[in-house]
N, C-alpha and C. Protein backbone atom coordinates (compact mmCIF):
# COMPACT_ATOMS: atom_id res chain seq x y z
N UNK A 1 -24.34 -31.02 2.69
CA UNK A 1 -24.08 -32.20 1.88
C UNK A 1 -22.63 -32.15 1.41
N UNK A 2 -21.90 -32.65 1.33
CA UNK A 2 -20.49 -33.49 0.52
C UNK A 2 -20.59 -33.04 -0.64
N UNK A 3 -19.49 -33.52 -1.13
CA UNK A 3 -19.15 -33.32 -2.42
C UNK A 3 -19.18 -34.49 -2.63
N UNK A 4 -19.46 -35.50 -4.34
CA UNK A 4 -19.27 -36.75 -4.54
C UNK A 4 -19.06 -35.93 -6.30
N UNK A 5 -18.32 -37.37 -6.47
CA UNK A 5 -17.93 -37.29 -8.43
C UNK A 5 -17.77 -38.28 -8.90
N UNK A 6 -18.30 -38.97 -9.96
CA UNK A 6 -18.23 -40.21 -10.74
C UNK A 6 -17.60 -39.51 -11.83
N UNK A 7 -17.12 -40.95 -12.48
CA UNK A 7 -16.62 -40.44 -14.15
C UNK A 7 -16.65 -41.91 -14.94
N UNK A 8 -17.04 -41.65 -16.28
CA UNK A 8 -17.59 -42.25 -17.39
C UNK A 8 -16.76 -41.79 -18.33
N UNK A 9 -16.69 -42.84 -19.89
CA UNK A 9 -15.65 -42.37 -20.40
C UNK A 9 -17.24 -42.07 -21.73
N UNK A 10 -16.75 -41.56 -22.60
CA UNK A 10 -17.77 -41.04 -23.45
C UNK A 10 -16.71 -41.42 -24.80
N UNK A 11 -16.27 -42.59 -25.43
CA UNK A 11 -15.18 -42.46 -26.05
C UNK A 11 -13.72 -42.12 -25.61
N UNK A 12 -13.19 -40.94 -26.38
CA UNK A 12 -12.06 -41.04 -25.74
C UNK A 12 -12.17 -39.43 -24.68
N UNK A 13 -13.19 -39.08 -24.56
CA UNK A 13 -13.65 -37.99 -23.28
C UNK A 13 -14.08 -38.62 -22.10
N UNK A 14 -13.40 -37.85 -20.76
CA UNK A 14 -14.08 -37.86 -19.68
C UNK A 14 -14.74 -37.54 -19.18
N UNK A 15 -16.36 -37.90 -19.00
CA UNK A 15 -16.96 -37.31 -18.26
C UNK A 15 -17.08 -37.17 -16.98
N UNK A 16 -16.93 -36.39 -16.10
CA UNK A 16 -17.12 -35.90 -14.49
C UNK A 16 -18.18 -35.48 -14.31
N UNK A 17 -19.25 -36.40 -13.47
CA UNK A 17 -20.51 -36.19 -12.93
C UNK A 17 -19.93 -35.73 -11.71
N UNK A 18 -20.75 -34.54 -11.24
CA UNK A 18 -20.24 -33.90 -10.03
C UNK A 18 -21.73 -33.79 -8.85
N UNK A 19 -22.21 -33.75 -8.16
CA UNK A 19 -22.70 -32.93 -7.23
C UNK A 19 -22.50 -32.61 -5.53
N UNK A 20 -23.23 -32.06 -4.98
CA UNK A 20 -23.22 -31.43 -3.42
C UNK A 20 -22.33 -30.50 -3.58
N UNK A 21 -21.98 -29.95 -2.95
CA UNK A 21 -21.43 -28.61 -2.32
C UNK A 21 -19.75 -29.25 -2.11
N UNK A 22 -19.05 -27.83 -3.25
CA UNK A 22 -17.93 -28.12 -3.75
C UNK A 22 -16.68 -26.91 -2.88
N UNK A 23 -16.75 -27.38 -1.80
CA UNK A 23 -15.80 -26.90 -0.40
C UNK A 23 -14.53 -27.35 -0.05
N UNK A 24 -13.91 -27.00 1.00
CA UNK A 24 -12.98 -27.00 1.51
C UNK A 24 -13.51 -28.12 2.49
N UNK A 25 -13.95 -28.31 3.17
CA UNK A 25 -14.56 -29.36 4.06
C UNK A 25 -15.73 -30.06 3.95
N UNK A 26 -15.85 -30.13 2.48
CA UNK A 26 -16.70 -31.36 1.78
C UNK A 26 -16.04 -32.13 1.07
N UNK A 27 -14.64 -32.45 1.05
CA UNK A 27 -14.38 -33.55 0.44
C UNK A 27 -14.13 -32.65 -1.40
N UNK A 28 -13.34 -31.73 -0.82
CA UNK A 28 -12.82 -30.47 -2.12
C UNK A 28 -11.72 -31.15 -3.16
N UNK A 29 -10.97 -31.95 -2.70
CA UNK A 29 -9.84 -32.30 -3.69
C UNK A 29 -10.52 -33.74 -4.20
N UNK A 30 -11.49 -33.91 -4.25
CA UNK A 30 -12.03 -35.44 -5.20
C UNK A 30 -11.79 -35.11 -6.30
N UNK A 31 -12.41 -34.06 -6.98
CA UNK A 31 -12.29 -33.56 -8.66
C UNK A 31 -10.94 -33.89 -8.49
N UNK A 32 -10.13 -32.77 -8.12
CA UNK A 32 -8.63 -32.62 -8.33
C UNK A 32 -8.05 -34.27 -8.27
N UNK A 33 -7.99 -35.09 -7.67
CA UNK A 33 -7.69 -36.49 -7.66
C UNK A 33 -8.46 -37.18 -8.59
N UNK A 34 -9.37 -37.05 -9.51
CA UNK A 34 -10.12 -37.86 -10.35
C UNK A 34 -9.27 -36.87 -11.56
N UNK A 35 -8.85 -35.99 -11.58
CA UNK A 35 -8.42 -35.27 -12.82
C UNK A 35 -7.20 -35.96 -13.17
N UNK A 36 -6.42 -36.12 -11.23
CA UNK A 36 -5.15 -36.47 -11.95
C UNK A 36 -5.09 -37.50 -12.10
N UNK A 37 -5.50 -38.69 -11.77
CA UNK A 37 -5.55 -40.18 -11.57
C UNK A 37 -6.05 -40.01 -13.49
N UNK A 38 -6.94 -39.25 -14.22
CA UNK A 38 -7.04 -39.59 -15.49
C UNK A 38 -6.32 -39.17 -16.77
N UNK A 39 -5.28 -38.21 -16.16
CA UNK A 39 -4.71 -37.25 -16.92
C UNK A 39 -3.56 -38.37 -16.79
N UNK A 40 -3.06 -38.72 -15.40
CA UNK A 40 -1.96 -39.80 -15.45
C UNK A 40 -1.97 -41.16 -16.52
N UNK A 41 -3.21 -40.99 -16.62
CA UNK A 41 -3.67 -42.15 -17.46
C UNK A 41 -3.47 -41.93 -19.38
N UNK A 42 -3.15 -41.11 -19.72
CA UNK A 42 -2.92 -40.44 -20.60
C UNK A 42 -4.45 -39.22 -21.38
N UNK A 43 -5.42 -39.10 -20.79
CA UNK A 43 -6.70 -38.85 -21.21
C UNK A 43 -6.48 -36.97 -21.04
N UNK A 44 -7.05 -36.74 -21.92
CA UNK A 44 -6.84 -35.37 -22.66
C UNK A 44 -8.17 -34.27 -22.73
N UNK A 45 -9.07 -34.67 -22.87
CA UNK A 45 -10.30 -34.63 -22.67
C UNK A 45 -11.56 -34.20 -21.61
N UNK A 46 -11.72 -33.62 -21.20
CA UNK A 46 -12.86 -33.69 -19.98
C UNK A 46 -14.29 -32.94 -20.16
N UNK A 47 -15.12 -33.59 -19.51
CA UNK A 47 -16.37 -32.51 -19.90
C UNK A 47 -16.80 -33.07 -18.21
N UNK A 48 -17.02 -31.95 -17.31
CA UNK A 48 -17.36 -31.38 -16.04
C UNK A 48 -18.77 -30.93 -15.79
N UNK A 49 -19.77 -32.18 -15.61
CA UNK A 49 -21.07 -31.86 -15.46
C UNK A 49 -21.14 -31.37 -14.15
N UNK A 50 -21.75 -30.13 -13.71
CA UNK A 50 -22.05 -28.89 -12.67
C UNK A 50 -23.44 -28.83 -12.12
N UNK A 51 -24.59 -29.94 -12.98
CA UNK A 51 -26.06 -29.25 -12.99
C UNK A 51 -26.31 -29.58 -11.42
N UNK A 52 -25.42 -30.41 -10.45
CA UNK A 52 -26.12 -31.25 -9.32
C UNK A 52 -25.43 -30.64 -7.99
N UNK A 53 -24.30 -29.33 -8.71
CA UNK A 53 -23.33 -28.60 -7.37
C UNK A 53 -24.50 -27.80 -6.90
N UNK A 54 -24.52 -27.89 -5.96
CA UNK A 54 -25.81 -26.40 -4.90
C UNK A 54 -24.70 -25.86 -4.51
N UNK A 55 -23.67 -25.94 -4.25
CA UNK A 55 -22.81 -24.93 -3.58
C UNK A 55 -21.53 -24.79 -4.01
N UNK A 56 -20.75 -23.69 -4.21
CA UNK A 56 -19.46 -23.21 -4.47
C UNK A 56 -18.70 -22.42 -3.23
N UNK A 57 -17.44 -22.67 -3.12
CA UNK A 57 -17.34 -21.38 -2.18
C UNK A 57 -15.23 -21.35 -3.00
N UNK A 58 -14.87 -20.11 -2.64
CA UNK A 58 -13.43 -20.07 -2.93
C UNK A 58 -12.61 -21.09 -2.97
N UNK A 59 -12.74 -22.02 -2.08
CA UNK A 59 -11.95 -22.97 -2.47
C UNK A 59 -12.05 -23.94 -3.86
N UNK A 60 -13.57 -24.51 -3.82
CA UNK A 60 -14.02 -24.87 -4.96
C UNK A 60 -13.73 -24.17 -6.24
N UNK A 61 -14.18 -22.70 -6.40
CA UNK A 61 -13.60 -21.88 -7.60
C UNK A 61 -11.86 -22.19 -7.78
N UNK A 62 -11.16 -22.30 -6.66
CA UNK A 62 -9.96 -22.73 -6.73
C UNK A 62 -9.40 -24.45 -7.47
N UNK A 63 -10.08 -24.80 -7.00
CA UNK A 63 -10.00 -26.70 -7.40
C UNK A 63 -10.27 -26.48 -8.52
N UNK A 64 -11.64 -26.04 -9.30
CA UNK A 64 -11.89 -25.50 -11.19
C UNK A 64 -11.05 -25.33 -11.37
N UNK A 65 -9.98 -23.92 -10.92
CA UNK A 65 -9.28 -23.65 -11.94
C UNK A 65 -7.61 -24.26 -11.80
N UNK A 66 -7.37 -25.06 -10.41
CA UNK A 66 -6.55 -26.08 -10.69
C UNK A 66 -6.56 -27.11 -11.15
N UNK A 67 -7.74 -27.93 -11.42
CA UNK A 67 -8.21 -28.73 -12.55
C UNK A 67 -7.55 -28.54 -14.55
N UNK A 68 -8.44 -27.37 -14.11
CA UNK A 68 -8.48 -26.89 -15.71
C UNK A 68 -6.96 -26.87 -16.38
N UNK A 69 -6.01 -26.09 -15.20
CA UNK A 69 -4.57 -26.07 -15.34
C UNK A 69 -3.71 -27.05 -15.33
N UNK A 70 -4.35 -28.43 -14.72
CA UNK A 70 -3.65 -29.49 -14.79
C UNK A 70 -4.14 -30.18 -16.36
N UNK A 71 -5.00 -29.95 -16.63
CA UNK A 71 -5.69 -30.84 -17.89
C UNK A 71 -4.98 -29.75 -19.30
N UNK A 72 -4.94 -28.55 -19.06
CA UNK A 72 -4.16 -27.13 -20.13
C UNK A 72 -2.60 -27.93 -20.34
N UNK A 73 -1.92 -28.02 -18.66
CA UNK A 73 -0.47 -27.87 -19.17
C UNK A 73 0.04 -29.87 -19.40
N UNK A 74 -0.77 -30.69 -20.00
CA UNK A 74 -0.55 -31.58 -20.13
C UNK A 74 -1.36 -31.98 -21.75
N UNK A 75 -1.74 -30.92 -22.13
CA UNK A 75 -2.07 -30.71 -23.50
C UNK A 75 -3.35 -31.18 -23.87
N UNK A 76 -4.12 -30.86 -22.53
CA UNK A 76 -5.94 -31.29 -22.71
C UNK A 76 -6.32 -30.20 -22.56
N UNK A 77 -7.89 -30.12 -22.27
CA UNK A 77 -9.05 -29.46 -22.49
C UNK A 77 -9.87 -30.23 -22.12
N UNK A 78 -10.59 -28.55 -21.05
CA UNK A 78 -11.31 -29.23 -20.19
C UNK A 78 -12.93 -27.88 -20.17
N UNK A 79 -14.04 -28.90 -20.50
CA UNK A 79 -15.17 -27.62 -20.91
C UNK A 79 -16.26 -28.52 -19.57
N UNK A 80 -17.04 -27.23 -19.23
CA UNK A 80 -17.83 -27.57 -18.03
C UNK A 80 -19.61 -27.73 -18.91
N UNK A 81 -20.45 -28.39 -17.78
CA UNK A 81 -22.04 -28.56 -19.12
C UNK A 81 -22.44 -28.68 -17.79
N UNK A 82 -23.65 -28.05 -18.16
CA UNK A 82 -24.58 -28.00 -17.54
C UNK A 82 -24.64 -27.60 -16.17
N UNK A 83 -23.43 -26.70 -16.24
CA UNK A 83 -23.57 -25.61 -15.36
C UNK A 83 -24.91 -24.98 -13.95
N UNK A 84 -25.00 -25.07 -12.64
CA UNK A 84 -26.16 -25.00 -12.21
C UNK A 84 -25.88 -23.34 -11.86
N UNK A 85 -27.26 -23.49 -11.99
CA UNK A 85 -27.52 -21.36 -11.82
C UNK A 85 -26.80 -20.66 -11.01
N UNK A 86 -26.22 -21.47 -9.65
CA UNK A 86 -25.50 -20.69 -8.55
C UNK A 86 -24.31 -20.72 -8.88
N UNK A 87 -23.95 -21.50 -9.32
CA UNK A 87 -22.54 -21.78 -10.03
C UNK A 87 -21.95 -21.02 -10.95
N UNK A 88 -22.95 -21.06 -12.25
CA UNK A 88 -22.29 -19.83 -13.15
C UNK A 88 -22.87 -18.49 -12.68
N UNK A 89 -23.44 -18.02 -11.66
CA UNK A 89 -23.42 -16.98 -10.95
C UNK A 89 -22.31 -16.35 -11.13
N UNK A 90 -21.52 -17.40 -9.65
CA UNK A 90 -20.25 -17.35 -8.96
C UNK A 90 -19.22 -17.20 -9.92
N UNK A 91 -19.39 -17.92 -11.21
CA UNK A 91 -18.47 -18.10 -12.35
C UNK A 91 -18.37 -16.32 -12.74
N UNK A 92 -19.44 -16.06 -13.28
CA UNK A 92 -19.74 -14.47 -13.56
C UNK A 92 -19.31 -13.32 -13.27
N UNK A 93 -19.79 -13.53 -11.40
CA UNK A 93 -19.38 -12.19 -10.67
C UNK A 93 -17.43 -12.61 -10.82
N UNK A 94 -17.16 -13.67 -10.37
CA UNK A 94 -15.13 -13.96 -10.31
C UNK A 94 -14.82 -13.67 -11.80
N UNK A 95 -15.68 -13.71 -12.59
CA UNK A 95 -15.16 -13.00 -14.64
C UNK A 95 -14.23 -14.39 -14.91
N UNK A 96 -14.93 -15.58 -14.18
CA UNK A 96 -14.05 -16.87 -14.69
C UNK A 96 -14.94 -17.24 -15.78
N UNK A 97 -16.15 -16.76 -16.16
CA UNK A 97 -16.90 -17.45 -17.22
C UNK A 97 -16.15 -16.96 -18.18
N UNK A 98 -15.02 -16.25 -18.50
CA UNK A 98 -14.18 -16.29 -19.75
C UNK A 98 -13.26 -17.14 -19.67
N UNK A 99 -12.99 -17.88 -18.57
CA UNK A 99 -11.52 -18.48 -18.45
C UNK A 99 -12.27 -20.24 -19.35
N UNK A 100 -13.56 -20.41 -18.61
CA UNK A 100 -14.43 -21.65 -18.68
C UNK A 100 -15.35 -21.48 -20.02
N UNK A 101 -14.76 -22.38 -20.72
CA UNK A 101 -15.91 -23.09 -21.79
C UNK A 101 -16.82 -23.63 -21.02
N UNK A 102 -18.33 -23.25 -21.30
CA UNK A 102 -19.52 -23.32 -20.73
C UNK A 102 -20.61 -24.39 -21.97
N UNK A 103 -21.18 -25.63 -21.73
CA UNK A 103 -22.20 -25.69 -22.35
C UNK A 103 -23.41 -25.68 -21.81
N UNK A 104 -24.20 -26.34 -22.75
CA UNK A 104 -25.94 -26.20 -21.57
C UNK A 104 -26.22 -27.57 -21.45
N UNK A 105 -25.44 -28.11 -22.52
CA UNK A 105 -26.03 -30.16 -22.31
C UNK A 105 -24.93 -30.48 -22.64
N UNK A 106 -25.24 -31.84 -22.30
CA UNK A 106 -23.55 -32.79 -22.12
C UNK A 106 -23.23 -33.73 -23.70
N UNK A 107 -24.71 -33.03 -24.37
CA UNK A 107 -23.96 -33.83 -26.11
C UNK A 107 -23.63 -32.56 -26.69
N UNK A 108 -24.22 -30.92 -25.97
CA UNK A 108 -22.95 -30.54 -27.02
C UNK A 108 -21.86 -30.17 -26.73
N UNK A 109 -21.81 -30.48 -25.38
CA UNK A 109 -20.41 -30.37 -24.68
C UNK A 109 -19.44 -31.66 -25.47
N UNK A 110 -20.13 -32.89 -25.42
CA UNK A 110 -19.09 -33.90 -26.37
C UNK A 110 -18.77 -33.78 -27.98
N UNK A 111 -19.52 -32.49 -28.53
CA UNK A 111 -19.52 -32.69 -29.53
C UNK A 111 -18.35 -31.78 -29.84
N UNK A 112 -18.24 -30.89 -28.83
CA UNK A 112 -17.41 -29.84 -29.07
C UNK A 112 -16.20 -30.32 -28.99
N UNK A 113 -16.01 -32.16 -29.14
CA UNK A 113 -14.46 -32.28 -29.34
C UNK A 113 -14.15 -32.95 -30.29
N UNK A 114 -15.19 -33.25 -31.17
CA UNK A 114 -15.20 -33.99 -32.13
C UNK A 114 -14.81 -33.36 -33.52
């Protein structure tokens, strides 16, 4: 399966609905182009729903954390929700679950910017 990503604004947060399998040859730089197309936009904000990824592989762990770095050095913040089991696996064993604010649902992921 592909990768696909919608986004919703939640106020002045972005939400990124994500799922399928987050690759190099699934259509890997969508996040990264929905980050910047909103960051260009002036939006500061993001919350990165995960519950619908079945798959990660290096590249994907790569796109996260060029995401995250584009949304850091433009003076946002960017927290992931609802995380799916294989995912924060992968997050775990790479010791990126310290780099990633993690929630379990997407209101207290919004709340956490309020």
């Amino acid at each position: 399966m592909g990768f696909k990503a919608s986004t919703r604004d939640a106020g002045d947060i972005t939400v990124i609905d994500t799922g399928g399998s987050l690759t190099l040859g699934a259509g890997g730089t969508i996040l990264r182009d929905l980050v910047h197309v909103h960051v260009s936009k002036g939006r500061k904000k993001f919350v990165v729903i995960l519950r619908e990824v079945d798959y990660i592989d290096s590249f994907g762990i790569g796109e996260l954390v060029r995401c995250y770095a584009t949304v850091r050095n433009q003076g946002g913040e960017m927290v992931l929700s609802q995380v799916s089991t294989k995912v924060r696996a992968l997050l775990e064993i790479t010791r990126l679950h310290t780099l990633f604010e993690m929630h379990a649902d997407e209101q207290t992921a919004l709340r956490r910017f309020l």
